[in-house]
C-alpha atoms as a PDB file:
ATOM      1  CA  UNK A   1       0.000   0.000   0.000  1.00  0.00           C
ATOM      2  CA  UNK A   2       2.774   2.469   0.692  1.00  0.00           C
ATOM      3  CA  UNK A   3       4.684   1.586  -2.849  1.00  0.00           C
ATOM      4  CA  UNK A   4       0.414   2.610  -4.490  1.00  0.00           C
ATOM      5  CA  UNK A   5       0.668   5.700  -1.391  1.00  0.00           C
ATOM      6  CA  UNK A   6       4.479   6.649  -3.237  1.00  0.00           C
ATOM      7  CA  UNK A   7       3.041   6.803  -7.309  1.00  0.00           C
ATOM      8  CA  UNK A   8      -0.124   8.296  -6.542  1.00  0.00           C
ATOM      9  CA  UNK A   9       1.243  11.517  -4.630  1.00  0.00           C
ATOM     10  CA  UNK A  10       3.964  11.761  -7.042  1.00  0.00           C
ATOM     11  CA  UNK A  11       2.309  11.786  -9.885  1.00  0.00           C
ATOM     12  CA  UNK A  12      -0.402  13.953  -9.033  1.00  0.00           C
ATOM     13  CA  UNK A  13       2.398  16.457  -7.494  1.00  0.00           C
ATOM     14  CA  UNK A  14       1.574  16.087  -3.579  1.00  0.00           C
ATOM     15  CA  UNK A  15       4.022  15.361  -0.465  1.00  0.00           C
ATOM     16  CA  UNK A  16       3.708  12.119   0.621  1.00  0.00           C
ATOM     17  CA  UNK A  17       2.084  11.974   3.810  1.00  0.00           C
ATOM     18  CA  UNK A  18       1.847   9.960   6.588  1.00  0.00           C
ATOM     19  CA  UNK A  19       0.685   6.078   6.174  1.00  0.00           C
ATOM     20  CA  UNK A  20      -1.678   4.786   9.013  1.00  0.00           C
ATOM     21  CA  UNK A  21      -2.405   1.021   8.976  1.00  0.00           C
ATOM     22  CA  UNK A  22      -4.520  -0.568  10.758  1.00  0.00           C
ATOM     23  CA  UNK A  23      -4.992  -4.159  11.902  1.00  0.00           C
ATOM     24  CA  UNK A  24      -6.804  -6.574  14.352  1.00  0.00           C
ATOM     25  CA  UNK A  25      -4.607  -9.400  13.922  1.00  0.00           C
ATOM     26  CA  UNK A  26      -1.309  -8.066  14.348  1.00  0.00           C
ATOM     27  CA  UNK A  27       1.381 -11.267  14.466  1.00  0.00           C
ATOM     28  CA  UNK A  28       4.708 -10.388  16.051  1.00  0.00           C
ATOM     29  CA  UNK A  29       7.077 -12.814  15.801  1.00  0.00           C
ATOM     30  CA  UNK A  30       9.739 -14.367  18.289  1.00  0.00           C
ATOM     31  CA  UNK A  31      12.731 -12.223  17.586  1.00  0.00           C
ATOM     32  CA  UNK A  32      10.796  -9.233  16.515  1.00  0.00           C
ATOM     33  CA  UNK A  33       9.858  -7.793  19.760  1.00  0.00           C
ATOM     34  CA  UNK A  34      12.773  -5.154  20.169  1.00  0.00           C
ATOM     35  CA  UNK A  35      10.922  -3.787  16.531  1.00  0.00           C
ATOM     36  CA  UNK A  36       7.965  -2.511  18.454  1.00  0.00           C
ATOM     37  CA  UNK A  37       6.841  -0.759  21.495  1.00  0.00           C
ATOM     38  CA  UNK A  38       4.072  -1.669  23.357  1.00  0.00           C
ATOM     39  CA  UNK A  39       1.789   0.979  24.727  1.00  0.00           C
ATOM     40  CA  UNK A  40      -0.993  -0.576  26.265  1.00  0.00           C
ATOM     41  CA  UNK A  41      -3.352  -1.711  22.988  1.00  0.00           C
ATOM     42  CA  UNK A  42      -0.660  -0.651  20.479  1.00  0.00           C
ATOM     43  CA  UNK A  43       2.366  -1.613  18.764  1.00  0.00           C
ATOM     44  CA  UNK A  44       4.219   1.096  16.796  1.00  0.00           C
ATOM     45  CA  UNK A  45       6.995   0.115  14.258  1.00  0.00           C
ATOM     46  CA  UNK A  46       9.297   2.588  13.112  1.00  0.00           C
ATOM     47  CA  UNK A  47      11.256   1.652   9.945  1.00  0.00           C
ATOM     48  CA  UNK A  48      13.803   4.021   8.393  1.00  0.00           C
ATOM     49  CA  UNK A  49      14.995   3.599   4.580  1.00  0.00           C
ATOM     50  CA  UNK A  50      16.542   5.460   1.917  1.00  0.00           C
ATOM     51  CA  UNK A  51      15.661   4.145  -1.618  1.00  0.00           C
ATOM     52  CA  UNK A  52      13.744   5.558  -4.591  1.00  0.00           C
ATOM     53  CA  UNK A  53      10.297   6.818  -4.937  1.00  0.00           C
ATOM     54  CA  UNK A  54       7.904   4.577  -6.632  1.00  0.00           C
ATOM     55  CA  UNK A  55       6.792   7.428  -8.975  1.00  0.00           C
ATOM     56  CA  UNK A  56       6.461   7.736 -13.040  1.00  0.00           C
ATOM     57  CA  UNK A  57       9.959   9.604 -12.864  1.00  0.00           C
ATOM     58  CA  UNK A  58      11.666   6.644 -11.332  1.00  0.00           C
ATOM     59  CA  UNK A  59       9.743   3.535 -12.678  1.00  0.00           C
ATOM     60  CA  UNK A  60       9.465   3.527 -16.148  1.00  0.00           C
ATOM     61  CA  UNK A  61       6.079   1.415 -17.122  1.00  0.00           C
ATOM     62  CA  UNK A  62       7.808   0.731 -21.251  1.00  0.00           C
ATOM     63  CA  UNK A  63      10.942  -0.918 -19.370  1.00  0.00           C
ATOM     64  CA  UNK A  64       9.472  -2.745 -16.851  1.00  0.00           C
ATOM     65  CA  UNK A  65       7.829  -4.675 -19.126  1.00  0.00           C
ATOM     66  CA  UNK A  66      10.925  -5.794 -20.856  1.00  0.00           C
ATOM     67  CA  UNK A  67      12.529  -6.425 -17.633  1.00  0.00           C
ATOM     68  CA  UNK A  68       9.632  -9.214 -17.002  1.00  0.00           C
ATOM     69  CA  UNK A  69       9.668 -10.652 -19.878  1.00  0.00           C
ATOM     70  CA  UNK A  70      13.452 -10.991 -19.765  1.00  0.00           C
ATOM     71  CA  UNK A  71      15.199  -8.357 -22.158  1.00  0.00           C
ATOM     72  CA  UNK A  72      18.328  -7.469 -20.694  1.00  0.00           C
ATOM     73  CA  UNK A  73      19.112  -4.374 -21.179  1.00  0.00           C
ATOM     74  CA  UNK A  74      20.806  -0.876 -19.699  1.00  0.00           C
ATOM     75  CA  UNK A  75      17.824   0.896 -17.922  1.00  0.00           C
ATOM     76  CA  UNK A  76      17.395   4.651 -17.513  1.00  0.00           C
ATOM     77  CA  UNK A  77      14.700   3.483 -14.522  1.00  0.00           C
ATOM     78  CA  UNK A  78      16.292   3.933 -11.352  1.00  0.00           C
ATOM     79  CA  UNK A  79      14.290   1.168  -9.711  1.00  0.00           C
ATOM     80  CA  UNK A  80      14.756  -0.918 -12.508  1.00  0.00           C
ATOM     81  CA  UNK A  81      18.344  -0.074 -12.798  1.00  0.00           C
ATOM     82  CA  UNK A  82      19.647  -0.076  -9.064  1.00  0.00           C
ATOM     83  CA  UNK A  83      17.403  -2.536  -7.625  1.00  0.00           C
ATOM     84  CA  UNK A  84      15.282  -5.093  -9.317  1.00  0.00           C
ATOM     85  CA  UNK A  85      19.018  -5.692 -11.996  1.00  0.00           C
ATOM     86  CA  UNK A  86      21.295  -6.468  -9.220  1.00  0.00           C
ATOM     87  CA  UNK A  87      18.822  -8.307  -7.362  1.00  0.00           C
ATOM     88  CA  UNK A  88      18.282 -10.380 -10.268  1.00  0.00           C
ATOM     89  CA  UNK A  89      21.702 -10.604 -10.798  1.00  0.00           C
ATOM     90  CA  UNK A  90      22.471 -11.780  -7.026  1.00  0.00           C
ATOM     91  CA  UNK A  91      19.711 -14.345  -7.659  1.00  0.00           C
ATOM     92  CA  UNK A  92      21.130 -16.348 -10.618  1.00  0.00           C
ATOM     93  CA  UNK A  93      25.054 -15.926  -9.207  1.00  0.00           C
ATOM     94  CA  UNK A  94      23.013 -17.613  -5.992  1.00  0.00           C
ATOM     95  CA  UNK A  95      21.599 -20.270  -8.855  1.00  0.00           C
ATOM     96  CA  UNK A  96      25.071 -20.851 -10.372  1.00  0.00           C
ATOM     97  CA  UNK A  97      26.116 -21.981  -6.795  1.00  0.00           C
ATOM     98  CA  UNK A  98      28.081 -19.094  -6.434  1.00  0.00           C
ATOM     99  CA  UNK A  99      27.365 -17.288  -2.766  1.00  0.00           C
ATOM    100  CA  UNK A 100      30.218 -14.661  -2.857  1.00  0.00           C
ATOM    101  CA  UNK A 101      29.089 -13.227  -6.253  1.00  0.00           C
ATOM    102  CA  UNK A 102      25.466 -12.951  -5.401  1.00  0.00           C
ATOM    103  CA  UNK A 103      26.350 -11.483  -1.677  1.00  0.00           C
ATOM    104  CA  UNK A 104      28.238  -8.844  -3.747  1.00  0.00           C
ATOM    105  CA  UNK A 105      25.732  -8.377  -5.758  1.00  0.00           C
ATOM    106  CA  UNK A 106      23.115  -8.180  -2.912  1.00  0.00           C
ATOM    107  CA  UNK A 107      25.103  -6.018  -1.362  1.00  0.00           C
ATOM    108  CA  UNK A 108      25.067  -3.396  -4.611  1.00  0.00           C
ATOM    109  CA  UNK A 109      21.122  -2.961  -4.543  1.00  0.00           C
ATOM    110  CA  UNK A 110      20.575   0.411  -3.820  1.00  0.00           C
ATOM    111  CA  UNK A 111      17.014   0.627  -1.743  1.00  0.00           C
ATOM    112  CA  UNK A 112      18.210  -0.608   1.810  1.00  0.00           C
ATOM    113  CA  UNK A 113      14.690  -2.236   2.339  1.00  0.00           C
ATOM    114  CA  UNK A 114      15.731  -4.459  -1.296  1.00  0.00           C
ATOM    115  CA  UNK A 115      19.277  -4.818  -0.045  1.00  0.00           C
ATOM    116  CA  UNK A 116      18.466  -6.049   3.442  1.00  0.00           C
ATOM    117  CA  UNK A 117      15.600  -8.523   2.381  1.00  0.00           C
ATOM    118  CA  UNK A 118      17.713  -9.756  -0.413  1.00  0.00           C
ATOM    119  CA  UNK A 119      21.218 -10.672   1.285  1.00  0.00           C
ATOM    120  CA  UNK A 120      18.692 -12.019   4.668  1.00  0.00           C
ATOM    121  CA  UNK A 121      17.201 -14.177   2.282  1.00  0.00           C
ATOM    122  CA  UNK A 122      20.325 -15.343   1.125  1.00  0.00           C
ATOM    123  CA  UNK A 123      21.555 -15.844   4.765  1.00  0.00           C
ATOM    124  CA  UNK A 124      18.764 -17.971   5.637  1.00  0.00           C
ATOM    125  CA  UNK A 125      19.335 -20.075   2.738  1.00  0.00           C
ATOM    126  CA  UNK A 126      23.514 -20.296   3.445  1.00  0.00           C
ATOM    127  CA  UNK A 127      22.453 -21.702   6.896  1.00  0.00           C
ATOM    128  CA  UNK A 128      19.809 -23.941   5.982  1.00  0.00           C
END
């Protein structure tokens, strides 16, 4: 919802605001705890990123369709271009059986929320 929140206000030319979500079946995980703060009914979560706007300007809608259907290319779209290329990059080296190339790789995706899920995924697998 926040990615939908992100395109909307930029492309009608509005500061993105503040995202509320609500929910009555919250699940909070062993391990996840020291993520929150309890106050009494609620749990906040406070998550700080840098990374690019989902926006017209930033996600180009001609490219991404040649990115899914596989045409490698160079990408002017910075979301194409610094995150969803190196992740998919990181993902076949990880294939190929090599871990060091796709932690490198990984570790060269721009948006920290991409980065982070992408080398914790790898982790996970590397210890399973």
């Amino acid at each position: 919802m926040s990615i939908l929140q992100e395109w909307i206000a930029e492309s009608v030319g509005l500061k993105l605001g503040s995202m509320i979500q609500f929910t009555n079946n919250l699940h909070i995980y062993e391990g996840w705890e020291d993520k929150f703060s309890y106050d009494d009914t609620r749990f906040y979560g406070v998550v700080q990123f840098h990374g690019w706007k989902f926006s017209p300007g930033n996600l180009d809608e001609d490219e991404l369709m040649y990115f899914v259907e596989g045409d490698v290319r160079d990408y002017k779209c910075r979301i194409l271009r610094d995150n969803a290329v190196p992740m998919l990059a990181a993902w076949n080296a990880y294939k190929e059986g090599d871990i060091n190339k796709a932690a490198n790789l990984a570790g060269s995706i721009h948006d920290y929320d991409w980065r982070k899920a992408c080398v914790a995924w790898m982790l996970r697998k590397v210890d399973q």
